[in-house]
PDB file of N, CA and C in Angstrom:
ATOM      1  N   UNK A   1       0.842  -1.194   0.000  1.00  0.00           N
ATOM      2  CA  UNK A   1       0.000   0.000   0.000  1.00  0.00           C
ATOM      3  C   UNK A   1       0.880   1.246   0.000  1.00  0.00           C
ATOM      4  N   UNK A   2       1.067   2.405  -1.076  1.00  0.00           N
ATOM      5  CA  UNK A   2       1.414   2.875  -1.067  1.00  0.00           C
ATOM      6  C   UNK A   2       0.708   4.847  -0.705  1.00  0.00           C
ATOM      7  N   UNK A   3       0.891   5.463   0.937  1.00  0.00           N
ATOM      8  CA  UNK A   3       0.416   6.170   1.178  1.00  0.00           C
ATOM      9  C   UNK A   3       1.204   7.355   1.175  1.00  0.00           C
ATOM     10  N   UNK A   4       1.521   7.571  -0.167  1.00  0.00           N
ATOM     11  CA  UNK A   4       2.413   9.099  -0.364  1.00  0.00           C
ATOM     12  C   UNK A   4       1.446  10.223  -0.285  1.00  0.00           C
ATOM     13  N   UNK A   5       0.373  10.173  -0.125  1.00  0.00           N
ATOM     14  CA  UNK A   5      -0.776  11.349   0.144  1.00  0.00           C
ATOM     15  C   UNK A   5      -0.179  11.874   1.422  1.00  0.00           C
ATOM     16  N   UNK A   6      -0.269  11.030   2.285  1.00  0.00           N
ATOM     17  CA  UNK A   6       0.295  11.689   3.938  1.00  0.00           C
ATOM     18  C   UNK A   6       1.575  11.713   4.389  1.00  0.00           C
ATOM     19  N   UNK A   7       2.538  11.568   3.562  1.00  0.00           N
ATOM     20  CA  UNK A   7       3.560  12.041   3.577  1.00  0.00           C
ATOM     21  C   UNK A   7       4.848  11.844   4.283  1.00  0.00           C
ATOM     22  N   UNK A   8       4.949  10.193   3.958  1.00  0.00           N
ATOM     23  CA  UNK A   8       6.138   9.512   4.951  1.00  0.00           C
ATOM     24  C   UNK A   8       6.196   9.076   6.305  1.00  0.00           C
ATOM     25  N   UNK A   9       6.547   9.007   7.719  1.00  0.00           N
ATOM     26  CA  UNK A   9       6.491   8.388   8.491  1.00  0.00           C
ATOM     27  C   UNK A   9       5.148   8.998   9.250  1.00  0.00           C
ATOM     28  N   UNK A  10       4.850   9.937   9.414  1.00  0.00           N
ATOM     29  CA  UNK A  10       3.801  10.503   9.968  1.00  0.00           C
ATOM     30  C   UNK A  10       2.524   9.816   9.427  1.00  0.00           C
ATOM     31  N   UNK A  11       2.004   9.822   8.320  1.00  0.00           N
ATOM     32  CA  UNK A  11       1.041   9.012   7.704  1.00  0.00           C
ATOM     33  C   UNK A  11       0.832   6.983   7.884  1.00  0.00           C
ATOM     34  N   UNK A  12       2.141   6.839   8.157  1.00  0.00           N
ATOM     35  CA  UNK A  12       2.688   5.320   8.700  1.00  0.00           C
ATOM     36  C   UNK A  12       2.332   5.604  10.082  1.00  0.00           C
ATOM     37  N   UNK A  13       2.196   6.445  10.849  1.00  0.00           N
ATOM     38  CA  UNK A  13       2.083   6.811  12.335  1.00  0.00           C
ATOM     39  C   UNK A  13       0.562   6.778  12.511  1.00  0.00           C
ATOM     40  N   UNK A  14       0.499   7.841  11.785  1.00  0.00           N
ATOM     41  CA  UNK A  14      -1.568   7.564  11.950  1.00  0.00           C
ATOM     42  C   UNK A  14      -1.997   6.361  11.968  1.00  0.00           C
ATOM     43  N   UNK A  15      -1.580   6.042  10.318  1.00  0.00           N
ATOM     44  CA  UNK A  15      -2.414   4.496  10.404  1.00  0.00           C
ATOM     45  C   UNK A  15      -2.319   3.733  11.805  1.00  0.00           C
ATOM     46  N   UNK A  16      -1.064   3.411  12.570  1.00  0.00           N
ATOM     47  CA  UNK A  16      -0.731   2.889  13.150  1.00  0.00           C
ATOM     48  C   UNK A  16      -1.840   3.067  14.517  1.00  0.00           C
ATOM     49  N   UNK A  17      -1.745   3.902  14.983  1.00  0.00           N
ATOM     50  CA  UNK A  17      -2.958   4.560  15.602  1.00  0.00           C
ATOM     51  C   UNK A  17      -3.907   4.635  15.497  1.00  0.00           C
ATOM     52  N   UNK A  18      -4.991   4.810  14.373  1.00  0.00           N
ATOM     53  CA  UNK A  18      -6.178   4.324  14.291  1.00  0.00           C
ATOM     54  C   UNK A  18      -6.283   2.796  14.451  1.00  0.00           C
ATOM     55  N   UNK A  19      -5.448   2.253  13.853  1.00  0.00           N
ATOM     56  CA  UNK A  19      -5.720   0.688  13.753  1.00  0.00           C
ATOM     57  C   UNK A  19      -5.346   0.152  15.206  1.00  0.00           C
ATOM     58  N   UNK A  20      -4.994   0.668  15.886  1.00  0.00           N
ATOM     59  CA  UNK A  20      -5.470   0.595  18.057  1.00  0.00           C
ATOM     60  C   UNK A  20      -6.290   1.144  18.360  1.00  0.00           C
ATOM     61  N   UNK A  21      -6.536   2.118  17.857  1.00  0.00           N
ATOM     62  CA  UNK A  21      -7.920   2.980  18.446  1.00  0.00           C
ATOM     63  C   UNK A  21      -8.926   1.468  18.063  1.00  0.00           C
ATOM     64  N   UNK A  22      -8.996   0.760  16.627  1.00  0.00           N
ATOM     65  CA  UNK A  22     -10.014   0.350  16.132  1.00  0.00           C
ATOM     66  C   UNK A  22      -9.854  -1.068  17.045  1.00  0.00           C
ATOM     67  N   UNK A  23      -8.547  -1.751  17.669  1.00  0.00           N
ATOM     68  CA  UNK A  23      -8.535  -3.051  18.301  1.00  0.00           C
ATOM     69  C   UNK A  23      -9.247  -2.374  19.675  1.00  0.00           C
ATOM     70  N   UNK A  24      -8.397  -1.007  19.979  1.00  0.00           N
ATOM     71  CA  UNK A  24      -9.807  -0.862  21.522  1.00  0.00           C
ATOM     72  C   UNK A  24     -10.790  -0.803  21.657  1.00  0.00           C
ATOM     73  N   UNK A  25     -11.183  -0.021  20.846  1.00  0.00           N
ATOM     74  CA  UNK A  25     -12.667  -0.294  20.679  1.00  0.00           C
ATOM     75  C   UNK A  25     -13.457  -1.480  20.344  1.00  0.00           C
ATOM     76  N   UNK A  26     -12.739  -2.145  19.707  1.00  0.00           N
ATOM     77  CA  UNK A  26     -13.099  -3.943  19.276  1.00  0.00           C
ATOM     78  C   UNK A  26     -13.080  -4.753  20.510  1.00  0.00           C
ATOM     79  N   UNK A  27     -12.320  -4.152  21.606  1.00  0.00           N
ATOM     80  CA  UNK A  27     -12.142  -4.674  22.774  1.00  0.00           C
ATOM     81  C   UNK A  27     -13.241  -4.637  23.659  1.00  0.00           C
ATOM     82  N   UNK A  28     -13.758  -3.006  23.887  1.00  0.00           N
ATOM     83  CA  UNK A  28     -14.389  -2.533  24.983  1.00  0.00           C
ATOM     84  C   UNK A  28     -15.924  -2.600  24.564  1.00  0.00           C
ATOM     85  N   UNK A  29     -16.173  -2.296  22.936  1.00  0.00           N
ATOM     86  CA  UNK A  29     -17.420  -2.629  22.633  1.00  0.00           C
ATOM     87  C   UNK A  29     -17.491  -3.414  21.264  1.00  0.00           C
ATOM     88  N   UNK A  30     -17.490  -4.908  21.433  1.00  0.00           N
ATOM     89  CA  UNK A  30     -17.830  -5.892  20.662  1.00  0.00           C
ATOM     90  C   UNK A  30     -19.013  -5.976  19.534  1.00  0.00           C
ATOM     91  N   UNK A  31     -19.358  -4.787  18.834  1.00  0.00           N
ATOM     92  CA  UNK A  31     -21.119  -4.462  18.363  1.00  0.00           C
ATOM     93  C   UNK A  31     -20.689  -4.913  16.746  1.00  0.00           C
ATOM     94  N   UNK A  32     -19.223  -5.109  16.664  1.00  0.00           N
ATOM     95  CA  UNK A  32     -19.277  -5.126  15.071  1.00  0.00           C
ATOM     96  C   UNK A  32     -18.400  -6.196  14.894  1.00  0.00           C
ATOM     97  N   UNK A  33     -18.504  -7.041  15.977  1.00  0.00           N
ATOM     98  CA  UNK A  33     -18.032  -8.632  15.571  1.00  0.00           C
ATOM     99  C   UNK A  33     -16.234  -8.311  15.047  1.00  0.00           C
ATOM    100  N   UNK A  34     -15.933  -7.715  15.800  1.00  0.00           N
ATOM    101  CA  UNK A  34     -14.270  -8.057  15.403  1.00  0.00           C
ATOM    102  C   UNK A  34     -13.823  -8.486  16.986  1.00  0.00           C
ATOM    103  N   UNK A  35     -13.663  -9.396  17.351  1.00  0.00           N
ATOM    104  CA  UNK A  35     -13.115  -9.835  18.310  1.00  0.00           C
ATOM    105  C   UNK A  35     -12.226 -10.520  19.035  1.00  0.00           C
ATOM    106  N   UNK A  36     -10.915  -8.937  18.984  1.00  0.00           N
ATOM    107  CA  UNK A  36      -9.637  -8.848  19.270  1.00  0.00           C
ATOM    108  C   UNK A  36      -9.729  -8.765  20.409  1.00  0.00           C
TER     109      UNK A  36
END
Protein backbone atom coordinates (compact mmCIF):
# COMPACT_ATOMS: atom_id res chain seq x y z
CA UNK A 1 0.00 0.00 0.00
CA UNK A 2 1.41 2.88 -1.07
CA UNK A 3 0.42 6.17 1.18
CA UNK A 4 2.41 9.10 -0.36
CA UNK A 5 -0.78 11.35 0.14
CA UNK A 6 0.30 11.69 3.94
CA UNK A 7 3.56 12.04 3.58
CA UNK A 8 6.14 9.51 4.95
CA UNK A 9 6.49 8.39 8.49
CA UNK A 10 3.80 10.50 9.97
CA UNK A 11 1.04 9.01 7.70
CA UNK A 12 2.69 5.32 8.70
CA UNK A 13 2.08 6.81 12.33
CA UNK A 14 -1.57 7.56 11.95
CA UNK A 15 -2.41 4.50 10.40
CA UNK A 16 -0.73 2.89 13.15
CA UNK A 17 -2.96 4.56 15.60
CA UNK A 18 -6.18 4.32 14.29
CA UNK A 19 -5.72 0.69 13.75
CA UNK A 20 -5.47 0.60 18.06
CA UNK A 21 -7.92 2.98 18.45
CA UNK A 22 -10.01 0.35 16.13
CA UNK A 23 -8.54 -3.05 18.30
CA UNK A 24 -9.81 -0.86 21.52
CA UNK A 25 -12.67 -0.29 20.68
CA UNK A 26 -13.10 -3.94 19.28
CA UNK A 27 -12.14 -4.67 22.77
CA UNK A 28 -14.39 -2.53 24.98
CA UNK A 29 -17.42 -2.63 22.63
CA UNK A 30 -17.83 -5.89 20.66
CA UNK A 31 -21.12 -4.46 18.36
CA UNK A 32 -19.28 -5.13 15.07
CA UNK A 33 -18.03 -8.63 15.57
CA UNK A 34 -14.27 -8.06 15.40
CA UNK A 35 -13.11 -9.84 18.31
CA UNK A 36 -9.64 -8.85 19.27
Amino acid sequence: MHMSNFGGNNGFILLVVLFVLLVIVGNNYPMGGYGY
